[in-house]
N, C-alpha and C. Protein backbone atom coordinates (compact mmCIF):
# COMPACT_ATOMS: atom_id res chain seq x y z
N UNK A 1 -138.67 78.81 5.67
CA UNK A 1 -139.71 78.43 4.75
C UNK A 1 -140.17 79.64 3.94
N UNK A 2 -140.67 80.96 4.75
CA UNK A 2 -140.79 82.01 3.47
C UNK A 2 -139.81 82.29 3.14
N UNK A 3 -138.51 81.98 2.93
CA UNK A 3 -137.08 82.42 2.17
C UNK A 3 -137.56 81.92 0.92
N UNK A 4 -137.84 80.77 1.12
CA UNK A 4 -137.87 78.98 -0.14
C UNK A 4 -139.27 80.38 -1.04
N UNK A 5 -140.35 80.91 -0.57
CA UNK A 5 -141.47 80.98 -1.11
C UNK A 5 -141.00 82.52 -1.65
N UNK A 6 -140.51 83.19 -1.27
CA UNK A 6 -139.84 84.21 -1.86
C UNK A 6 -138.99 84.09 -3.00
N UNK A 7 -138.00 83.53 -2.85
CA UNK A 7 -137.31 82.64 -3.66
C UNK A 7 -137.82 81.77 -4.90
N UNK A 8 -138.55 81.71 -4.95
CA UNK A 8 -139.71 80.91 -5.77
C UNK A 8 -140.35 82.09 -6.32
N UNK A 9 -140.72 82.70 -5.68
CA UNK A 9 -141.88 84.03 -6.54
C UNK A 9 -140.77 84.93 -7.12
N UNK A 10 -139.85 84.81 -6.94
CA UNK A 10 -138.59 86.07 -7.76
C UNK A 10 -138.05 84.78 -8.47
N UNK A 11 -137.77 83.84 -8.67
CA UNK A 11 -138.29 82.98 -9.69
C UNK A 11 -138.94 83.00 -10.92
N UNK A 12 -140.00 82.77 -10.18
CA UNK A 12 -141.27 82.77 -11.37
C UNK A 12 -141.39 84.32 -12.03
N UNK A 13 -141.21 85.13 -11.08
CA UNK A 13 -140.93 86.70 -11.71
C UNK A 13 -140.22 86.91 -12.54
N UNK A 14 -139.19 86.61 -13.03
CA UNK A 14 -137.75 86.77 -13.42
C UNK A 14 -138.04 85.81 -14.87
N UNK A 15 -138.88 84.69 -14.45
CA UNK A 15 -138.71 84.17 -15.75
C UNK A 15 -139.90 84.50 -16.42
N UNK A 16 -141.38 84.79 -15.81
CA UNK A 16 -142.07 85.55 -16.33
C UNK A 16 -142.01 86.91 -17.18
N UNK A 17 -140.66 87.49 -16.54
CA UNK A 17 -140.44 88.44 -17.46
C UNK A 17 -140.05 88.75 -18.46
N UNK A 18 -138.98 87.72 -18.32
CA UNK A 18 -137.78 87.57 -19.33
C UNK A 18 -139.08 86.82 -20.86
N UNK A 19 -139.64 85.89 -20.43
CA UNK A 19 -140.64 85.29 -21.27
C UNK A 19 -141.49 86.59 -22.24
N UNK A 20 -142.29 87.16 -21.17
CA UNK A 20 -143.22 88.37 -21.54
C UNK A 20 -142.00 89.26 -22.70
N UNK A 21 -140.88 90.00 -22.40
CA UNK A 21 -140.35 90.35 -22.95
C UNK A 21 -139.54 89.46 -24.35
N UNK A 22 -139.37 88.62 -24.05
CA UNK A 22 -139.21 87.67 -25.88
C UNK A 22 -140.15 87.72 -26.51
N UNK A 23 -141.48 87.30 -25.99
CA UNK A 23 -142.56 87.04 -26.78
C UNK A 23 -142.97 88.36 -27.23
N UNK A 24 -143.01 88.99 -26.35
CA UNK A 24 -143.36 90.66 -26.80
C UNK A 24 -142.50 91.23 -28.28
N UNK A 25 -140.83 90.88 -27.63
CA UNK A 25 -139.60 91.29 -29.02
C UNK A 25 -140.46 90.77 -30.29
N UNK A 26 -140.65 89.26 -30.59
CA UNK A 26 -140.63 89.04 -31.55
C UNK A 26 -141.63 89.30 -32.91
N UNK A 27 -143.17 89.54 -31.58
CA UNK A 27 -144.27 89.85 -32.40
C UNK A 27 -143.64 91.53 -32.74
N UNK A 28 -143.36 92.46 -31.76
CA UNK A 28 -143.12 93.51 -32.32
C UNK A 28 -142.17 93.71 -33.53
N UNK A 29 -140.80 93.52 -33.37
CA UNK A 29 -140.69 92.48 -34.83
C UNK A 29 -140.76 91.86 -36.24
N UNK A 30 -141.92 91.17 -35.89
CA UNK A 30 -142.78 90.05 -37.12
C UNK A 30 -143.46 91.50 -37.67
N UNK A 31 -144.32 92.13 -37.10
CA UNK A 31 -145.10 92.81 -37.13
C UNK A 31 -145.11 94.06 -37.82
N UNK A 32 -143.31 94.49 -37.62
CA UNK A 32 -142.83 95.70 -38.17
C UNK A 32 -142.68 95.62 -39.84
N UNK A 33 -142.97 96.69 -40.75
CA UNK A 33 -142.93 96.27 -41.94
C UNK A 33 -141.17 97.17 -42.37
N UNK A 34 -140.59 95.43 -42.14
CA UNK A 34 -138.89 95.88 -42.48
C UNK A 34 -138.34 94.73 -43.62
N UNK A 35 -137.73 94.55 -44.75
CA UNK A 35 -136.75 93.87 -44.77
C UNK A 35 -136.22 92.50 -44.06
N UNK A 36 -136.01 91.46 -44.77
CA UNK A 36 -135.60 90.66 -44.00
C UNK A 36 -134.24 90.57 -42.96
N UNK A 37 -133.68 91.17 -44.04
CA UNK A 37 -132.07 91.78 -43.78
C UNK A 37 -132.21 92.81 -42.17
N UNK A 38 -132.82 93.79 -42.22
CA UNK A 38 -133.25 94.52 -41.09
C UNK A 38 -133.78 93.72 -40.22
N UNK A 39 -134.59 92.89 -40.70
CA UNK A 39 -135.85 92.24 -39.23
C UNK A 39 -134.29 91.22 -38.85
N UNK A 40 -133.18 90.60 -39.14
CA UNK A 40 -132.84 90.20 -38.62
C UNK A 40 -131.47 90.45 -38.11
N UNK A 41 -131.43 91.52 -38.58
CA UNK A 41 -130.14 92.35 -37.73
C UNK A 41 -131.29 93.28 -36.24
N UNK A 42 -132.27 93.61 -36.56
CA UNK A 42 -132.95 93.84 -34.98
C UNK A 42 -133.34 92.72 -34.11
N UNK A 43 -133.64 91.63 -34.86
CA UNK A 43 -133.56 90.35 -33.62
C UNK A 43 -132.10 90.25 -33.11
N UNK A 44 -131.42 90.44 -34.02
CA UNK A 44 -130.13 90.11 -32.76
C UNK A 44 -129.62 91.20 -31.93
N UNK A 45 -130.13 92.17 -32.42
CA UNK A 45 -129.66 93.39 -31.77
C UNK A 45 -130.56 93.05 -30.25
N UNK A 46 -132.22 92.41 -30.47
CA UNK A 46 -133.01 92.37 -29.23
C UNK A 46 -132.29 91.44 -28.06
N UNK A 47 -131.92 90.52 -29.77
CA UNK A 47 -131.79 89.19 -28.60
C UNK A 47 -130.48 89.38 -27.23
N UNK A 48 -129.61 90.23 -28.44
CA UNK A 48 -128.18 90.81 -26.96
C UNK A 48 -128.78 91.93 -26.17
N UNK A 49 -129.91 92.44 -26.21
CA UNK A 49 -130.31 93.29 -25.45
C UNK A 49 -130.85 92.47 -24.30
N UNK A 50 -131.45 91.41 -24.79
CA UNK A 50 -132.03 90.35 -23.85
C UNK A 50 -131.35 90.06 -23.15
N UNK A 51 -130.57 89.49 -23.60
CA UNK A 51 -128.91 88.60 -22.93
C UNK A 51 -128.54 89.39 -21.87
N UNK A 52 -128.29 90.54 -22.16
CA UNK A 52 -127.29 91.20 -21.15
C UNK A 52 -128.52 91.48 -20.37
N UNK A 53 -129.51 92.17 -20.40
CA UNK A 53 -130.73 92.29 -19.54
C UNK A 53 -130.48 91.58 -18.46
N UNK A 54 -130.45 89.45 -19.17
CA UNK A 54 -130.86 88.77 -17.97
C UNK A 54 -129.77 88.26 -17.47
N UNK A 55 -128.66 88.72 -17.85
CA UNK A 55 -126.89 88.61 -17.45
C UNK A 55 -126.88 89.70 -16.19
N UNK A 56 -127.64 91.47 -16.15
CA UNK A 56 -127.77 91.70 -15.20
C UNK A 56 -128.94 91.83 -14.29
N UNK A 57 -129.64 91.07 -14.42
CA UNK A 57 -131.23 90.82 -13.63
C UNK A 57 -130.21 89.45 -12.76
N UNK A 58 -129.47 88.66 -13.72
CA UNK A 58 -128.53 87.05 -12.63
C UNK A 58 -127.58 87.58 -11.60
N UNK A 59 -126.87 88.55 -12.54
CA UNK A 59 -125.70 89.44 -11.19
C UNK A 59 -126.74 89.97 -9.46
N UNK A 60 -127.54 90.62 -10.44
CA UNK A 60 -128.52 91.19 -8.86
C UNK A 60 -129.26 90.49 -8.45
N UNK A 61 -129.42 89.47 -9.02
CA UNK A 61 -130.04 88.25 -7.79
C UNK A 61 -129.03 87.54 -7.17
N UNK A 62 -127.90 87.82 -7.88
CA UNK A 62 -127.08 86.93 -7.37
C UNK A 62 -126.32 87.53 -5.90
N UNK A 63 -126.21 88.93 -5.81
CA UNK A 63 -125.48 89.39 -4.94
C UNK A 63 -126.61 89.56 -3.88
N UNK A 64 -128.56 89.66 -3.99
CA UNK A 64 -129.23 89.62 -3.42
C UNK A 64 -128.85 88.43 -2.42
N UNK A 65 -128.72 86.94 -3.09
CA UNK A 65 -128.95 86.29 -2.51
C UNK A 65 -127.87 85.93 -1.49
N UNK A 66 -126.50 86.40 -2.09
CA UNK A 66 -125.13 86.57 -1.23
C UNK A 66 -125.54 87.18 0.27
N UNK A 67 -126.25 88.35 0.04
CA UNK A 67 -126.45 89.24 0.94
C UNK A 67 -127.46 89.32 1.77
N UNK A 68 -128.28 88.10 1.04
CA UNK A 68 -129.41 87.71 2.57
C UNK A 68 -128.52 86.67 3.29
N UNK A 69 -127.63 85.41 2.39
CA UNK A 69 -127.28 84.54 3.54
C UNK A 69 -126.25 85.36 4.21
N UNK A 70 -125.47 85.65 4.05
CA UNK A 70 -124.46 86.64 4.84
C UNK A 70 -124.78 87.58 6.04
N UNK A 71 -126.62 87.78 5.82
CA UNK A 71 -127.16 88.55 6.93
C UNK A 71 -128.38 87.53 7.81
N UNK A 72 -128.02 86.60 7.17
CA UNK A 72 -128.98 85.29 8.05
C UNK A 72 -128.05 84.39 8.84
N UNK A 73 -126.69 84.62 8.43
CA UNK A 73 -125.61 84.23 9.27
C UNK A 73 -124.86 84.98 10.31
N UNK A 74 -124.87 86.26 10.09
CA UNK A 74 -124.68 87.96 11.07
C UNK A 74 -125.76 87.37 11.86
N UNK A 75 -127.33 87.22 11.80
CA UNK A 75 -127.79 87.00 12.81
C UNK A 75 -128.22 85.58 13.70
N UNK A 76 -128.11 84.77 12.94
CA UNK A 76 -127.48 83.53 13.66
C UNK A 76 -126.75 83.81 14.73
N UNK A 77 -125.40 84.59 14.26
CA UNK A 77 -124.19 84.33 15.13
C UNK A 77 -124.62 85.29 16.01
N UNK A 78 -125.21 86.17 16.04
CA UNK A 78 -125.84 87.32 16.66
C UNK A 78 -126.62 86.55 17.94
N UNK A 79 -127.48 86.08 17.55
CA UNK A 79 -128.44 84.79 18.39
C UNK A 79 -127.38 84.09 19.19
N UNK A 80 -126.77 83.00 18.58
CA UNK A 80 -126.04 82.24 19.21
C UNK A 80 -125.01 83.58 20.39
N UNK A 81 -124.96 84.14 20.00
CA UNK A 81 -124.08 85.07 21.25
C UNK A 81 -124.87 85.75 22.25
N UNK A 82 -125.73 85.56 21.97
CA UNK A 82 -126.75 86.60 23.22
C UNK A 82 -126.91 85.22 24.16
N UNK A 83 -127.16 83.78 23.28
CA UNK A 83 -127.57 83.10 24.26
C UNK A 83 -126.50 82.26 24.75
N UNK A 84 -125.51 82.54 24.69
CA UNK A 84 -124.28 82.24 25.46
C UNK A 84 -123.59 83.25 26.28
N UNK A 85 -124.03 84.37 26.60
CA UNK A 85 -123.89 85.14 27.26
C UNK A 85 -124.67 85.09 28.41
N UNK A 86 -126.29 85.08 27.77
CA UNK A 86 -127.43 84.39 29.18
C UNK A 86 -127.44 83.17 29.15
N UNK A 87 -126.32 82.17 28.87
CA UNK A 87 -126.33 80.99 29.56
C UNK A 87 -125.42 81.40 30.67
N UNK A 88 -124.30 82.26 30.65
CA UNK A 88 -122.72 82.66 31.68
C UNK A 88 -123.79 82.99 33.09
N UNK A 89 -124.69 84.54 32.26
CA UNK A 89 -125.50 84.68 33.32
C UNK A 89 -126.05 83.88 34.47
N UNK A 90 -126.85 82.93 33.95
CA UNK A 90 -127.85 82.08 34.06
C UNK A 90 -126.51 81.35 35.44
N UNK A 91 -125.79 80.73 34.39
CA UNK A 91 -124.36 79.88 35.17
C UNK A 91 -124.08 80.76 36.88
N UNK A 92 -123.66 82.03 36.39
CA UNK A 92 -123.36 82.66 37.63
C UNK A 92 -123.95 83.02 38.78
N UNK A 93 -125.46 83.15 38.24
CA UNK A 93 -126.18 83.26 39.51
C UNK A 93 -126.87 81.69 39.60
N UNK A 94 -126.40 80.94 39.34
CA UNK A 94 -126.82 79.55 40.06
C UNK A 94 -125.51 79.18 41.15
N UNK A 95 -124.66 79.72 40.62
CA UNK A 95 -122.95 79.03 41.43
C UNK A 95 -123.16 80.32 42.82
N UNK A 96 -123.74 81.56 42.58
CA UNK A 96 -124.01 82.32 43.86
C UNK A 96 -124.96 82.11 44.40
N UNK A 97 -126.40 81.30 44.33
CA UNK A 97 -127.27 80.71 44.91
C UNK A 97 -126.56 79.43 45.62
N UNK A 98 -125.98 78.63 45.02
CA UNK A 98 -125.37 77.64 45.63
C UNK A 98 -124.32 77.92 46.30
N UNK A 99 -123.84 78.64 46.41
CA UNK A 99 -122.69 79.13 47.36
C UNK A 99 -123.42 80.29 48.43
N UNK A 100 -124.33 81.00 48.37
CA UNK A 100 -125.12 81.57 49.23
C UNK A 100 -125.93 80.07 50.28
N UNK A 101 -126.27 78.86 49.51
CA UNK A 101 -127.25 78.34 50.40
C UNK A 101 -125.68 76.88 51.22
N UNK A 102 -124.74 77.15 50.68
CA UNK A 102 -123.85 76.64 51.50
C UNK A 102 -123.51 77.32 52.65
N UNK A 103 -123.26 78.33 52.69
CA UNK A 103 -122.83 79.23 53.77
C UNK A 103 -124.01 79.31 54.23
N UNK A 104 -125.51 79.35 54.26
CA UNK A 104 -126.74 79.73 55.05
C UNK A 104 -126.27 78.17 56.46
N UNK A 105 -126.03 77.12 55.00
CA UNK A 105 -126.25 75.93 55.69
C UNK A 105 -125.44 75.15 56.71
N UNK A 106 -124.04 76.34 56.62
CA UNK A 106 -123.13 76.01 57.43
C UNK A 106 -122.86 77.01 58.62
N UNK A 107 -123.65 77.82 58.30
CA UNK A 107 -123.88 78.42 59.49
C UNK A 107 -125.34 78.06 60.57
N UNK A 108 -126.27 77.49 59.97
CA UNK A 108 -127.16 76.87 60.52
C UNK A 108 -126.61 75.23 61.07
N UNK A 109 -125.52 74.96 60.79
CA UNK A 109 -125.15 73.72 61.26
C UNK A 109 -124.40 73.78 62.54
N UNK A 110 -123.60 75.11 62.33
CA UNK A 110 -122.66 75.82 63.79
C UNK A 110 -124.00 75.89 64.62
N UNK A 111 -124.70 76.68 64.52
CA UNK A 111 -126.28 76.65 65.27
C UNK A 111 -126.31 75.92 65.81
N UNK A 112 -126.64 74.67 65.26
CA UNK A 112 -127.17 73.87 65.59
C UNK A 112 -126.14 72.67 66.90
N UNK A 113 -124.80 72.83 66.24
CA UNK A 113 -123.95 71.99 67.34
C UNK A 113 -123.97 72.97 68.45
N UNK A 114 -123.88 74.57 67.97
CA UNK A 114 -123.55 74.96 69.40
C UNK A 114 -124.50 74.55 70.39
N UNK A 115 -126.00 74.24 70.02
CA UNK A 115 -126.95 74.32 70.58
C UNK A 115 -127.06 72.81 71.57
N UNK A 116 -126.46 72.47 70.86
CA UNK A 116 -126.33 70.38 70.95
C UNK A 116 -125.42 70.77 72.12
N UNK A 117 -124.35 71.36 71.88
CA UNK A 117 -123.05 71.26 72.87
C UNK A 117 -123.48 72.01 74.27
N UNK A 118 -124.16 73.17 74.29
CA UNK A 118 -125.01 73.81 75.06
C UNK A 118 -126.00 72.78 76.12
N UNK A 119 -126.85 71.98 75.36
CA UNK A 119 -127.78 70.98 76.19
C UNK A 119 -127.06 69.98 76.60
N UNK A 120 -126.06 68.94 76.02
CA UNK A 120 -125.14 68.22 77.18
C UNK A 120 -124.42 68.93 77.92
N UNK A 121 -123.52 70.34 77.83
CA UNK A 121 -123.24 70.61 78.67
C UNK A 121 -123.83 70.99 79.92
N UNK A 122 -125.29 71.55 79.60
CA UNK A 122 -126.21 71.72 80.50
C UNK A 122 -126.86 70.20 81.67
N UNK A 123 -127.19 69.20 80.70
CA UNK A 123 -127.33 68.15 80.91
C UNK A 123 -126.19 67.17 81.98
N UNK A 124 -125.15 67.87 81.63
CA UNK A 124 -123.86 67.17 82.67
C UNK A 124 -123.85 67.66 83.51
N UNK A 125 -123.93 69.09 83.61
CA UNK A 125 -123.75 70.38 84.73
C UNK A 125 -125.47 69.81 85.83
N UNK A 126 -126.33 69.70 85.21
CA UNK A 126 -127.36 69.01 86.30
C UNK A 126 -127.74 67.96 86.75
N UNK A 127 -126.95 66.81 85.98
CA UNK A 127 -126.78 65.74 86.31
C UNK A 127 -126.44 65.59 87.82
N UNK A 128 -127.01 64.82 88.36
CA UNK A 128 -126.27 64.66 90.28
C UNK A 128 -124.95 63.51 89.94
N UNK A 129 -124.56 63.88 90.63
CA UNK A 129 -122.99 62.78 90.47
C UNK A 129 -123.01 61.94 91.67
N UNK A 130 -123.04 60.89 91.39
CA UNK A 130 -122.79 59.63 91.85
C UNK A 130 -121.15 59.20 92.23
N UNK A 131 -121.19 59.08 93.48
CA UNK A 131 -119.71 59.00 93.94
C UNK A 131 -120.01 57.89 94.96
C-alpha cells in the first residue's frame, strides 16, 4: 500500500513538474521581446528540451521501478526461504520428539511387562499347590 502512495506522489511530482516547467517556458517566451521568427524557433528548441527532459525523467522512473520490483521479489524469495528452512527445522525436531517419546514409551512398556511377569511369577511361586 505505501508502494501505490509513493507511486502516486512521484506521479503527481513528475507531472507537476513537467507542467510548472511548460507553463514557466512559454510565459518566459511570450514575454521576451524577440521576433516572431526567433520566439518560434526557441519554442521548439524548449519544447525538444522538454521532450527529452521527460524522455529521461520516463527512462529513470522506469528502471526505478524495474529495480524496486526486482528487489521486492529478492526479498520475497528471501522470506519464502528462511521460512522453509524453519519449517525443515520445526519438521525435525518434531520427528525427534516423536521418536524420543517412542522409545521413552517402549521402554516403559518393557517395565512394565517385566514387572507383570515378575508378580505372576511371584504369584505362582506362592501359590500352595493342590495335588
Amino acid at each position: 500500500m505505501a508502494t501505490d502512495d509513493n507511486n502516486g506522489m512521484a506521479k503527481g511530482m513528475v507531472i507537476g513538474f513537467l507542467a510548472g516547467s511548460v507553463v514557466g517556458a512559454i510565459i518566459a517566451l511570450l514575454y521576451a521581446p524577440k521576433s516572431g521568427k526567433e520566439l518560434r524557433r526557441e519554442i521548439k528548441e524548449k519544447v525538444g528540451d522538454l521532450r527529452d527532459e521527460v524522455n529521461d525523467n520516463l527512462k529513470t522512473a522506469r528502471t526505478k521501478a524495474v529495480d524496486m520490483i526486482n528487489e521486492g521479489k529478492r526479498r520475497s524469495d528471501q522470506v519464502v526461504s528462511d521460512a522453509k528452512v524453519k519449517a525443515e527445522h520445526l519438521l525435525d525436531d518434531a520427528d525427534k520428539l516423536l521418536s524420543l517419546a517412542r522409545e521413552r514409551a517402549g521402554d516403559e512398556a518393557s517395565r512394565v511387562k517385566a514387572a507383570f511377569r515378575a508378580g505372576t511369577d511371584a504369584y505362582k511361586s506362592d501359590k500352595p499347590k493342590n495335588s
